[in-house]
PDB file of N, CA and C in Angstrom:
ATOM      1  N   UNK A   1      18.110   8.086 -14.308  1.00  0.00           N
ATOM      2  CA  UNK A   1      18.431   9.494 -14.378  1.00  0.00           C
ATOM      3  C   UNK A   1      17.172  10.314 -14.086  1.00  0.00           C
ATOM      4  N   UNK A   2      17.196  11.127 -13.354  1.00  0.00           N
ATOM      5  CA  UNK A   2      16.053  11.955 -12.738  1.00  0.00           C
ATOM      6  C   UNK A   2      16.224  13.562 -13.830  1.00  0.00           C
ATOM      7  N   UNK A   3      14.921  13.609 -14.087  1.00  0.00           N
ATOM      8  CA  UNK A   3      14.303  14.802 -14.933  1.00  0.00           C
ATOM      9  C   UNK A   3      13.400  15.754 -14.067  1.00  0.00           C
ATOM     10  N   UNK A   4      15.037  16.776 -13.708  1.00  0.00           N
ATOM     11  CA  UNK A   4      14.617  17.804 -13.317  1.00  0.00           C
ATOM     12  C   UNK A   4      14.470  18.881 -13.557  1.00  0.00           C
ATOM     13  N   UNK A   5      13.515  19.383 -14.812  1.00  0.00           N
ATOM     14  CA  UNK A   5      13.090  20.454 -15.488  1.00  0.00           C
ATOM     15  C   UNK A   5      11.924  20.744 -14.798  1.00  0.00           C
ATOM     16  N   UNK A   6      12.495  22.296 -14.854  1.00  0.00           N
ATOM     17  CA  UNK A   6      11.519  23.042 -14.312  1.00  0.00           C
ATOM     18  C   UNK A   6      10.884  24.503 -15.342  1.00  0.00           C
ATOM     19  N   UNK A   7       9.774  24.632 -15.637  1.00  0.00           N
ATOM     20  CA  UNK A   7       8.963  25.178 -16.279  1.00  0.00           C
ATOM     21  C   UNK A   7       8.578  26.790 -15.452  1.00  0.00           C
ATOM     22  N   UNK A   8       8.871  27.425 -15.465  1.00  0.00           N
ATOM     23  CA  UNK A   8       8.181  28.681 -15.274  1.00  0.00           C
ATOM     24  C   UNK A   8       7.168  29.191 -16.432  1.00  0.00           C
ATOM     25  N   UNK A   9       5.935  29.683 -15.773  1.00  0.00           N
ATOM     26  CA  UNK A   9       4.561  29.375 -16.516  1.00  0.00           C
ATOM     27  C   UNK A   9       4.176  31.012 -15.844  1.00  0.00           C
ATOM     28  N   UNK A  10       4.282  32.110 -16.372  1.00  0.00           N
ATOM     29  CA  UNK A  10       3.912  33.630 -16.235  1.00  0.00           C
ATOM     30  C   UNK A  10       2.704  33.883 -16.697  1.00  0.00           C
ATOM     31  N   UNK A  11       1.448  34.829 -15.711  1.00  0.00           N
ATOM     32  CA  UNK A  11       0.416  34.207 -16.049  1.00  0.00           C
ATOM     33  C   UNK A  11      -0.310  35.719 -15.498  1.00  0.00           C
ATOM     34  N   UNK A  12      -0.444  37.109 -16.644  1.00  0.00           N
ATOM     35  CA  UNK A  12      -1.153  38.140 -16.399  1.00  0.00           C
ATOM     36  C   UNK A  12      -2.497  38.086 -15.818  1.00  0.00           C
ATOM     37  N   UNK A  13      -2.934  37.989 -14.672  1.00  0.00           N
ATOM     38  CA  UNK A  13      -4.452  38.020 -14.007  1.00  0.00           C
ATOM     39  C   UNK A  13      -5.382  39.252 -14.706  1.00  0.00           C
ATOM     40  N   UNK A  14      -5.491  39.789 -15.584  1.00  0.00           N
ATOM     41  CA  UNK A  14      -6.120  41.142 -16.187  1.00  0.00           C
ATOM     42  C   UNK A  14      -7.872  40.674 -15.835  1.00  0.00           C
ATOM     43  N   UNK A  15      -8.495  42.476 -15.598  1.00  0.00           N
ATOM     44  CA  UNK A  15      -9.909  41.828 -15.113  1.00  0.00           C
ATOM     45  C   UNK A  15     -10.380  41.524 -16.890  1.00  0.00           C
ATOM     46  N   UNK A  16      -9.811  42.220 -18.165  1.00  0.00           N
ATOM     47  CA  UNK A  16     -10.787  42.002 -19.180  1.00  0.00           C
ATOM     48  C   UNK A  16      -9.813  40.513 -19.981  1.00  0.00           C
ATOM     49  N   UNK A  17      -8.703  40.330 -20.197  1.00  0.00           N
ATOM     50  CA  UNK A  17      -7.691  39.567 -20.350  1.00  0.00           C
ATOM     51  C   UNK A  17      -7.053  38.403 -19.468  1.00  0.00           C
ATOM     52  N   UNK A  18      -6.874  37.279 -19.762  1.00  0.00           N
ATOM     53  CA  UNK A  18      -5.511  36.217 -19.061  1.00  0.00           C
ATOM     54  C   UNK A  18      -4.867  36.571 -20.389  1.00  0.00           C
ATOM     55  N   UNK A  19      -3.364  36.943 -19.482  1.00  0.00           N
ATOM     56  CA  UNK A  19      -2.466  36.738 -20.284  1.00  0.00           C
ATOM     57  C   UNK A  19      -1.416  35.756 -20.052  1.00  0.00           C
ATOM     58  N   UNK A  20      -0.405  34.769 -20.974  1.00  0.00           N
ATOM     59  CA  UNK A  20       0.498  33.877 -20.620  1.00  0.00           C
ATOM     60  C   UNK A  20       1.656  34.848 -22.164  1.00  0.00           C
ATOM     61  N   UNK A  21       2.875  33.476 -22.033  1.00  0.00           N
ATOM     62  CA  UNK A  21       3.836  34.358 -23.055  1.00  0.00           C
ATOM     63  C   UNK A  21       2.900  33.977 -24.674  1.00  0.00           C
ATOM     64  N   UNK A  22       2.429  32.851 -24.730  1.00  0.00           N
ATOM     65  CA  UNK A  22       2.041  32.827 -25.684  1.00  0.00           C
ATOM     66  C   UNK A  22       0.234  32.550 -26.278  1.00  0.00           C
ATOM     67  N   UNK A  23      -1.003  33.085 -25.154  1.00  0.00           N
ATOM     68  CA  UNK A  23      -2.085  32.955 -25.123  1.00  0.00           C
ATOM     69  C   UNK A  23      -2.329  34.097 -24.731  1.00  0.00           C
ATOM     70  N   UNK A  24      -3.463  34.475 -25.076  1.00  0.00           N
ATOM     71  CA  UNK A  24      -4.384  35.715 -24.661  1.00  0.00           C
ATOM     72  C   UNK A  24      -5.563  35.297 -25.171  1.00  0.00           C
ATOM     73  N   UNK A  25      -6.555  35.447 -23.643  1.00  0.00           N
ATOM     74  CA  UNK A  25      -8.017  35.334 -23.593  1.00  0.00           C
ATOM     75  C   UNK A  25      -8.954  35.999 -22.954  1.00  0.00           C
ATOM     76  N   UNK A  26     -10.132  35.822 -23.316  1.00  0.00           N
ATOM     77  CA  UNK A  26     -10.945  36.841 -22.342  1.00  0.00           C
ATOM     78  C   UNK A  26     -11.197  36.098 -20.874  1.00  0.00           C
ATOM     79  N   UNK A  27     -11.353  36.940 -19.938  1.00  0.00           N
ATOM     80  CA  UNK A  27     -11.232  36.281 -18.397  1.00  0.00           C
ATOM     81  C   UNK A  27     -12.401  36.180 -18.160  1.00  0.00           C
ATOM     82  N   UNK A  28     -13.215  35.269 -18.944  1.00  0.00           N
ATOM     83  CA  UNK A  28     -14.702  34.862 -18.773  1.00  0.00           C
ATOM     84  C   UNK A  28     -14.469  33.142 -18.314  1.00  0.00           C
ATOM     85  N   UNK A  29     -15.279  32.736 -17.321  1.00  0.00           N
ATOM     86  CA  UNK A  29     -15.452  31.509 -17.288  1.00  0.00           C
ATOM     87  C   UNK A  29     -17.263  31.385 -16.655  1.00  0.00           C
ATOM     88  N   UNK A  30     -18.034  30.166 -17.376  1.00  0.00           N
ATOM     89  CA  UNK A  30     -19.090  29.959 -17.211  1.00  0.00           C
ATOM     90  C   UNK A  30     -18.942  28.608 -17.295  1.00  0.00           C
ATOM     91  N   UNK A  31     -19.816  28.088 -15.816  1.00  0.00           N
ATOM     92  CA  UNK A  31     -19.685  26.779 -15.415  1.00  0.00           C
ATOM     93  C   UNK A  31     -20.762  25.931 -16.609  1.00  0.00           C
ATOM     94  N   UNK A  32     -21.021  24.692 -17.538  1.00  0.00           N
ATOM     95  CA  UNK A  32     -21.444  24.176 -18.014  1.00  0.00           C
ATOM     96  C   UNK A  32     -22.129  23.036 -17.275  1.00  0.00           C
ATOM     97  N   UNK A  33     -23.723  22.762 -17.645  1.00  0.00           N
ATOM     98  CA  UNK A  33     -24.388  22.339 -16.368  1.00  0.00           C
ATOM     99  C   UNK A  33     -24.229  20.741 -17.236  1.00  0.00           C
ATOM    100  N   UNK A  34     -24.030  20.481 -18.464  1.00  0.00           N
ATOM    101  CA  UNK A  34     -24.181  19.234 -19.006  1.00  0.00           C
ATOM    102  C   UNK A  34     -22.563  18.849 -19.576  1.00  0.00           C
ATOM    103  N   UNK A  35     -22.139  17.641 -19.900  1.00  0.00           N
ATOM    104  CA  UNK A  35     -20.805  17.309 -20.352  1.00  0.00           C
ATOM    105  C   UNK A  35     -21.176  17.700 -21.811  1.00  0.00           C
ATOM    106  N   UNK A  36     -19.988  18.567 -22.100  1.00  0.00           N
ATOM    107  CA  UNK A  36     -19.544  18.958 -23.636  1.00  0.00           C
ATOM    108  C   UNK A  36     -19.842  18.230 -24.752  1.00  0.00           C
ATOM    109  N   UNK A  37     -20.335  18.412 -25.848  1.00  0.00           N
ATOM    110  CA  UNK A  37     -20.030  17.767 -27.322  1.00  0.00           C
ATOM    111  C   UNK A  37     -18.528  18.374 -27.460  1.00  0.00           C
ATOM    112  N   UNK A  38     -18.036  19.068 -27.596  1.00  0.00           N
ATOM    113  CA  UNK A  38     -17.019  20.186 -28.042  1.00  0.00           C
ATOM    114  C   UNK A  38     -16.177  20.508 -26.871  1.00  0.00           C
ATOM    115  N   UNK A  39     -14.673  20.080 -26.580  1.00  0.00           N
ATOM    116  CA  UNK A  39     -13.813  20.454 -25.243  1.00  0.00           C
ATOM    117  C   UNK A  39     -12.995  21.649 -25.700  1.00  0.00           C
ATOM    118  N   UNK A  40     -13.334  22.159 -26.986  1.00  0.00           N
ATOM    119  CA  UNK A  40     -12.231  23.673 -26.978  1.00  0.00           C
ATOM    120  C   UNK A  40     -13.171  24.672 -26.126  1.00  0.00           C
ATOM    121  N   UNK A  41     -11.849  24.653 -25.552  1.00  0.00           N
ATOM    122  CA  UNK A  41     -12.080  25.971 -23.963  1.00  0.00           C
ATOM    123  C   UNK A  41     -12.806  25.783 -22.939  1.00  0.00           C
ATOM    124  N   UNK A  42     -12.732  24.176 -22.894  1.00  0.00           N
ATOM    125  CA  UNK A  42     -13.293  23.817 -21.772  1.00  0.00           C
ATOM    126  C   UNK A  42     -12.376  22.917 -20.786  1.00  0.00           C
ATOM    127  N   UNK A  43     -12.598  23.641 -19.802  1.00  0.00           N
ATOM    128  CA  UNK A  43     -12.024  23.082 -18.195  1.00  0.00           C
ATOM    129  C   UNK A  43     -12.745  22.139 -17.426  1.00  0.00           C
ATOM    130  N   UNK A  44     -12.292  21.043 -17.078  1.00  0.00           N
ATOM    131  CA  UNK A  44     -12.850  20.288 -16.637  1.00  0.00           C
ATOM    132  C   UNK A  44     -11.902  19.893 -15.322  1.00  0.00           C
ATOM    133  N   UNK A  45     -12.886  20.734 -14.172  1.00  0.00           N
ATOM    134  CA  UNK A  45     -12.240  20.557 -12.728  1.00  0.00           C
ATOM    135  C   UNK A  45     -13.216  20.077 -11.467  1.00  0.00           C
ATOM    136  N   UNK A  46     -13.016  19.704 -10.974  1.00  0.00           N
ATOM    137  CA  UNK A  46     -13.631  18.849  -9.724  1.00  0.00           C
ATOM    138  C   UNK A  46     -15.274  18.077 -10.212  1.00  0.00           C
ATOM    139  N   UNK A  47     -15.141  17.076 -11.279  1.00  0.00           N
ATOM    140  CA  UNK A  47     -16.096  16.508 -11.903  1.00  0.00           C
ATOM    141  C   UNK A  47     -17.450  17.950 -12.431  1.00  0.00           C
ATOM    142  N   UNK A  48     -16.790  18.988 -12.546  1.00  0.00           N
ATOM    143  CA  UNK A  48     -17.691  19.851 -13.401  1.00  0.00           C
ATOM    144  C   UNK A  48     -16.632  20.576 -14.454  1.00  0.00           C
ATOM    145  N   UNK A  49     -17.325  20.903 -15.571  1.00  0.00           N
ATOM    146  CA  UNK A  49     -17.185  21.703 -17.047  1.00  0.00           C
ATOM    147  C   UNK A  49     -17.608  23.039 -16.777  1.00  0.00           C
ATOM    148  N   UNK A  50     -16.057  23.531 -17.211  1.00  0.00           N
ATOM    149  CA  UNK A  50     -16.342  25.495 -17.516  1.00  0.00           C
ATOM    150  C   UNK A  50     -16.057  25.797 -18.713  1.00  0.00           C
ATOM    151  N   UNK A  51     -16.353  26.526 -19.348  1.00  0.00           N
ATOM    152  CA  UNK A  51     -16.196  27.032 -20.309  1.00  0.00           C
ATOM    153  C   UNK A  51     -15.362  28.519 -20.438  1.00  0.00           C
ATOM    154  N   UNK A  52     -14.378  28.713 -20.639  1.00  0.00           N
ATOM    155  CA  UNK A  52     -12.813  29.110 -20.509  1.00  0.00           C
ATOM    156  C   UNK A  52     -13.252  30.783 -21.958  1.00  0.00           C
ATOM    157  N   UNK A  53     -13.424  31.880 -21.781  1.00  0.00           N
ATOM    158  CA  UNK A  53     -13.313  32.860 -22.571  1.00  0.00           C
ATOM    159  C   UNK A  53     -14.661  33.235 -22.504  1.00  0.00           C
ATOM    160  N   UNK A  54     -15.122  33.931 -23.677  1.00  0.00           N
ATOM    161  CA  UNK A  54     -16.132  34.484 -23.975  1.00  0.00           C
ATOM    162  C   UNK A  54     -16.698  35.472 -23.452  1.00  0.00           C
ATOM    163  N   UNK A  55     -17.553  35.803 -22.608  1.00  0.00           N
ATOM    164  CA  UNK A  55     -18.217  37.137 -21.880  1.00  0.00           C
ATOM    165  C   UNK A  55     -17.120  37.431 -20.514  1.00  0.00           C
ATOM    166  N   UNK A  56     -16.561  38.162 -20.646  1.00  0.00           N
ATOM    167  CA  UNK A  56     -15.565  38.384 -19.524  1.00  0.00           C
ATOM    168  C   UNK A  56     -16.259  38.439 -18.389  1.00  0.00           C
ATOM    169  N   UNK A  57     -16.025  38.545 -17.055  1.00  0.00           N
ATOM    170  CA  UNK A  57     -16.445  38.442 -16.109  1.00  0.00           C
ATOM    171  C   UNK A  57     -16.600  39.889 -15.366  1.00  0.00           C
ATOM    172  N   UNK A  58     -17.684  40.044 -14.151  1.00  0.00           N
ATOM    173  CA  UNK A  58     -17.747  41.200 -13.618  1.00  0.00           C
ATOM    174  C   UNK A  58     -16.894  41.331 -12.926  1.00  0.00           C
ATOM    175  N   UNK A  59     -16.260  42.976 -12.888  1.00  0.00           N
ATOM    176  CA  UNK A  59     -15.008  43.674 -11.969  1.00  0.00           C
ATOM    177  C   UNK A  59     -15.374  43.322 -10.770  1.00  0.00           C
ATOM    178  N   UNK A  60     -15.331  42.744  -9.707  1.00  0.00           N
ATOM    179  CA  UNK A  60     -15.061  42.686  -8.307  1.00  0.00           C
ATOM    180  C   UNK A  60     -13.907  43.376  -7.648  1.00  0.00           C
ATOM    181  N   UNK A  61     -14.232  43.384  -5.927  1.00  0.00           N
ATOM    182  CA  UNK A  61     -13.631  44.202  -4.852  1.00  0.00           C
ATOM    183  C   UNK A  61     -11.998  43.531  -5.022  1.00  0.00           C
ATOM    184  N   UNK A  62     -12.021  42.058  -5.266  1.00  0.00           N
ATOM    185  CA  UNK A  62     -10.898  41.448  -5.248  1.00  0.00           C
ATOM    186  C   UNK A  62     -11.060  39.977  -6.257  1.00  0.00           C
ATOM    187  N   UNK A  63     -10.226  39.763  -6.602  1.00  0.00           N
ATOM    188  CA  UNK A  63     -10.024  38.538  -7.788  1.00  0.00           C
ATOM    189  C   UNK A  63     -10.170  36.832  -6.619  1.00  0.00           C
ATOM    190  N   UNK A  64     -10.328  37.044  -5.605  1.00  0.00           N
ATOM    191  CA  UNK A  64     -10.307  35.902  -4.842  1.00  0.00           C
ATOM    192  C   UNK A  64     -11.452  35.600  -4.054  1.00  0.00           C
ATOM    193  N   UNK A  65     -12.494  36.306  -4.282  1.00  0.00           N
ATOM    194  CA  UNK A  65     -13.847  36.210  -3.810  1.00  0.00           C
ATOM    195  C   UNK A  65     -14.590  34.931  -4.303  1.00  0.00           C
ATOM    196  N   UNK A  66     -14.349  34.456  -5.274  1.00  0.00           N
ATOM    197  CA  UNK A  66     -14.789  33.081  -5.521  1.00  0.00           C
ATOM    198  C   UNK A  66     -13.667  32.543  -6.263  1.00  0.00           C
ATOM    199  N   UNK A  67     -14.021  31.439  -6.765  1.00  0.00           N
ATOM    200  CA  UNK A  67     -13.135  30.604  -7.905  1.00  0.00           C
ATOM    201  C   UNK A  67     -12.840  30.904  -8.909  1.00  0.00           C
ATOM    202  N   UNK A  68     -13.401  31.778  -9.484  1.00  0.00           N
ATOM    203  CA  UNK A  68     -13.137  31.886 -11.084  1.00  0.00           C
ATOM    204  C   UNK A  68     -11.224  32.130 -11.715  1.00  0.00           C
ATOM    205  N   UNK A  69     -10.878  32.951 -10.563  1.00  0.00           N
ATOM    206  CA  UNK A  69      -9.611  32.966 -11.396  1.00  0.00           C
ATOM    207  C   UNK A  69      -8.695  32.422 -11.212  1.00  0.00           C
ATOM    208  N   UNK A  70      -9.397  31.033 -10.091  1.00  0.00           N
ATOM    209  CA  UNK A  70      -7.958  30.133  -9.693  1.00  0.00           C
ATOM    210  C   UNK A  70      -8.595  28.852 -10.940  1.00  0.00           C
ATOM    211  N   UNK A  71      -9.693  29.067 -11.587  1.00  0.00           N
ATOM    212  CA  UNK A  71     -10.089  28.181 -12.668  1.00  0.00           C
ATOM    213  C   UNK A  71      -9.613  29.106 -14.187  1.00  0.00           C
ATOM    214  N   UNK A  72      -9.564  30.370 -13.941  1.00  0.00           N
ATOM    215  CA  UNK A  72      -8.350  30.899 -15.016  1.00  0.00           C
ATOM    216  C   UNK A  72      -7.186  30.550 -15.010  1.00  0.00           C
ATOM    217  N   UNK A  73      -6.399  30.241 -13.467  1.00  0.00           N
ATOM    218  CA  UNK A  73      -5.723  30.207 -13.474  1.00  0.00           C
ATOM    219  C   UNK A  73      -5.102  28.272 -14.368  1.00  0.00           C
ATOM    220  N   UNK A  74      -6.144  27.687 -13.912  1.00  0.00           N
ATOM    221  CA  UNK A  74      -5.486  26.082 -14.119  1.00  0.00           C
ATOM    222  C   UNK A  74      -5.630  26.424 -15.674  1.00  0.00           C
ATOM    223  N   UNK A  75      -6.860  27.029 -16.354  1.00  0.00           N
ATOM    224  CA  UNK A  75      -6.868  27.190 -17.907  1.00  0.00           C
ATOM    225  C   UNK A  75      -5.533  27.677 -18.695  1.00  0.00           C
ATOM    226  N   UNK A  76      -4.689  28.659 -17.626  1.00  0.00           N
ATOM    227  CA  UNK A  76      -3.619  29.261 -18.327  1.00  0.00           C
ATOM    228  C   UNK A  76      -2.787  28.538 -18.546  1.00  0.00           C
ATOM    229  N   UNK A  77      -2.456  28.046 -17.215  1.00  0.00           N
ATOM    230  CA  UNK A  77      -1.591  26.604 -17.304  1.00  0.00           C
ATOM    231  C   UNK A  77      -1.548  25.687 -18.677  1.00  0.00           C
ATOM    232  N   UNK A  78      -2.740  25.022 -18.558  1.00  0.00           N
ATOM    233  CA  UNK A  78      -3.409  23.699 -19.766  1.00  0.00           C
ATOM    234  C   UNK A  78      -2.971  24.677 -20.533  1.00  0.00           C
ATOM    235  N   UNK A  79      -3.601  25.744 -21.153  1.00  0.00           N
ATOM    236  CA  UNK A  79      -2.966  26.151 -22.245  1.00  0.00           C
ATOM    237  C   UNK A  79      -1.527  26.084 -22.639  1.00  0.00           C
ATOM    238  N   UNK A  80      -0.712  26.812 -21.908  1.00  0.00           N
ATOM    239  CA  UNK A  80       0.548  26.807 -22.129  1.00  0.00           C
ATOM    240  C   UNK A  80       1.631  26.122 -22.297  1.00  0.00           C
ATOM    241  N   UNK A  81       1.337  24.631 -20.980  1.00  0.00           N
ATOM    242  CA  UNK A  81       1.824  23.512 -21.213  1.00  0.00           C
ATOM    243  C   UNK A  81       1.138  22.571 -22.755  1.00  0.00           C
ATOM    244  N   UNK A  82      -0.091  23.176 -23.251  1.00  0.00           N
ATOM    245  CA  UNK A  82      -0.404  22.406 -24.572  1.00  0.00           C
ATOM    246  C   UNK A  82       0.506  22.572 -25.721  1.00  0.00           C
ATOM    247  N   UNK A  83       0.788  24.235 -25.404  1.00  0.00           N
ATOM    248  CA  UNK A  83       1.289  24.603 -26.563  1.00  0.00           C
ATOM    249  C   UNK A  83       3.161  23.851 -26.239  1.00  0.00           C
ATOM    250  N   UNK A  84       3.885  24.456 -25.128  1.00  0.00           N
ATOM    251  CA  UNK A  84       4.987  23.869 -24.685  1.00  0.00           C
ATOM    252  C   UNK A  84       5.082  22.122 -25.178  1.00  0.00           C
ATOM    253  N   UNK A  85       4.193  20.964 -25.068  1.00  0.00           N
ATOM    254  CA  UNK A  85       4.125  19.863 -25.572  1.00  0.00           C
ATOM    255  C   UNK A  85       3.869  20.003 -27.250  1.00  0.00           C
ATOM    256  N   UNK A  86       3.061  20.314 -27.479  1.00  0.00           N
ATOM    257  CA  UNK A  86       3.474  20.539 -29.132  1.00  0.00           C
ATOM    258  C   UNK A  86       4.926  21.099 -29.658  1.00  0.00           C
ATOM    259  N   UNK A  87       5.348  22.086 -28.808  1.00  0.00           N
ATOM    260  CA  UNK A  87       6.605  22.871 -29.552  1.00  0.00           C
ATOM    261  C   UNK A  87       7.671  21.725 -28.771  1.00  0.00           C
ATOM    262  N   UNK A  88       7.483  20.968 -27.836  1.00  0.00           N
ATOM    263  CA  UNK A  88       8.216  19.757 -27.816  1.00  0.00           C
ATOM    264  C   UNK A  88       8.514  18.710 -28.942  1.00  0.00           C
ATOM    265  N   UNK A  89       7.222  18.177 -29.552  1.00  0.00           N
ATOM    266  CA  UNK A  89       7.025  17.206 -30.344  1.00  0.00           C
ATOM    267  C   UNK A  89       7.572  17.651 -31.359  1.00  0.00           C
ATOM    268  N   UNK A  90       7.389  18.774 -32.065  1.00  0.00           N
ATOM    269  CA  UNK A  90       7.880  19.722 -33.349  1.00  0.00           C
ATOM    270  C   UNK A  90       9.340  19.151 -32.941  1.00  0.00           C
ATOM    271  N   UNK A  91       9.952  19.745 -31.996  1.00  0.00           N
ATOM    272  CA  UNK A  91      11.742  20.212 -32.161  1.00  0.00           C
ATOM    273  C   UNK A  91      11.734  18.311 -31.941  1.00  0.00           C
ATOM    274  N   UNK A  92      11.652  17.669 -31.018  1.00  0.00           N
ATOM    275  CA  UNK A  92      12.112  15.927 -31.456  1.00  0.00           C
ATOM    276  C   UNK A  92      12.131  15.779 -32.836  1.00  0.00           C
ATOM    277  N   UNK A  93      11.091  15.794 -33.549  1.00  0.00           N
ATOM    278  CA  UNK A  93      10.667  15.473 -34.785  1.00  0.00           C
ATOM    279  C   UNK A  93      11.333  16.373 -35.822  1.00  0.00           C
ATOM    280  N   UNK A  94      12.432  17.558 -35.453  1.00  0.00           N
ATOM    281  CA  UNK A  94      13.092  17.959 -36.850  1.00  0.00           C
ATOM    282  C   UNK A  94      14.094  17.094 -36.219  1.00  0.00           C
ATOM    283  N   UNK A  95      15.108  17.430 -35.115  1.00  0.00           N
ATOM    284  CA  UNK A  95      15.690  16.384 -34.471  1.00  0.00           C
ATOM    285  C   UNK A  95      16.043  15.204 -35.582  1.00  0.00           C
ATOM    286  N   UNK A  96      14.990  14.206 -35.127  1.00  0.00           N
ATOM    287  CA  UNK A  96      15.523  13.064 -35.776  1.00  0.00           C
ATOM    288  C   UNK A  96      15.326  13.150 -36.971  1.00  0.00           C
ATOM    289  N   UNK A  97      14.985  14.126 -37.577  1.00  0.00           N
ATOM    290  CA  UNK A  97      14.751  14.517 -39.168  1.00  0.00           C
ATOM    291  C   UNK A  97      16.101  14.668 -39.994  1.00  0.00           C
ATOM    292  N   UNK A  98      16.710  15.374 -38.913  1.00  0.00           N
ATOM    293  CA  UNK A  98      18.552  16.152 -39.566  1.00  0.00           C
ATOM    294  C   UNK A  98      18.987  14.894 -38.938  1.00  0.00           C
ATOM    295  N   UNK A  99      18.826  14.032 -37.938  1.00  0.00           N
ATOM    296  CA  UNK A  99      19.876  12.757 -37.585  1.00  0.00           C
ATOM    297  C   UNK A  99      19.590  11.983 -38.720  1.00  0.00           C
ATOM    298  N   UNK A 100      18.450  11.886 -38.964  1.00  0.00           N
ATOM    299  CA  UNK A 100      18.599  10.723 -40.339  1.00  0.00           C
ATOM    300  C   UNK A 100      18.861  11.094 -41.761  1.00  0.00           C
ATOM    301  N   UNK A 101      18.993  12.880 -41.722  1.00  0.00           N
ATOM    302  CA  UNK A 101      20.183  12.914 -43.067  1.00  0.00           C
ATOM    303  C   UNK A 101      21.825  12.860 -43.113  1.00  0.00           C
ATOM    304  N   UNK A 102      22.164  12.765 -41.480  1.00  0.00           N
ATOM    305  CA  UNK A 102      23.110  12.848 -41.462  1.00  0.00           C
ATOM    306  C   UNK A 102      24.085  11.283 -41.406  1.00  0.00           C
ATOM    307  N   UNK A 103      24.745  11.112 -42.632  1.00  0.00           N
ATOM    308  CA  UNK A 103      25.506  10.067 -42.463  1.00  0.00           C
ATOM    309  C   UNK A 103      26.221   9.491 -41.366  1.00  0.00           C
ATOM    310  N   UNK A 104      25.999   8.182 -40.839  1.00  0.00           N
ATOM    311  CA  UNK A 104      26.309   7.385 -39.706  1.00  0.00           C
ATOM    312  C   UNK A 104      27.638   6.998 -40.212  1.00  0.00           C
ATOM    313  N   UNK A 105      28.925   7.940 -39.501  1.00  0.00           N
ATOM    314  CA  UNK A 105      30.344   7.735 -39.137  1.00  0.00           C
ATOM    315  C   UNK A 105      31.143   6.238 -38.555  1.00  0.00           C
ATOM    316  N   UNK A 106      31.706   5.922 -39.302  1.00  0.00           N
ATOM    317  CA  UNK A 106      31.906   4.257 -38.801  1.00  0.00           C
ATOM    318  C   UNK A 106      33.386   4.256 -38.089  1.00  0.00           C
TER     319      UNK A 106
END
């Protein structure tokens, strides 16, 4: 059986803000020149570490002049699908919570 769910993932580009339905951050990213002790808010794309929030970034002519907000952009993602997999695991797990109070019908 083929699993064809599809996810729509809405994703505010703001110059001081990323916004998603359920994250809001500052639209700062700073590339990290050494590998992390610590991976909260860190992106790890084409064998280098960014660091995802903090000092927002300068207003530019246009949002596509370098990388930064297509590396906001994969951060919004990871975020959202993190949270979407947790609120997965939650609803399985009441799930079989109410199946196993519920008496097995013979």
């Amino acid at each position: 059986m083929e699993n064809n769910h599809i996810e729509v993932i809405a994703i505010d580009h703001g110059w001081a803000n990323m916004k998603t339905v359920s994250q809001i951050f500052t639209s700062g990213v700073k590339e990290i020149t050494t590998e992390p002790a610590l991976f909260d808010n860190v992106l790890e794309y084409d064998n280098k570490y960014y660091k995802i929030g903090g000092k927002r970034l300068e207003v530019k002519k246009t949002k596509v002049e370098d990388e930064n907000y297509y590396l906001l952009t994969l951060a919004a993602v990871a975020k959202e699908l993190e949270i979407s997999t947790r609120l997965m695991v939650i609803y399985y797990f009441m799930v079989l919570m109410y199946m196993n109070q519920i008496p097995m019908q013979k």
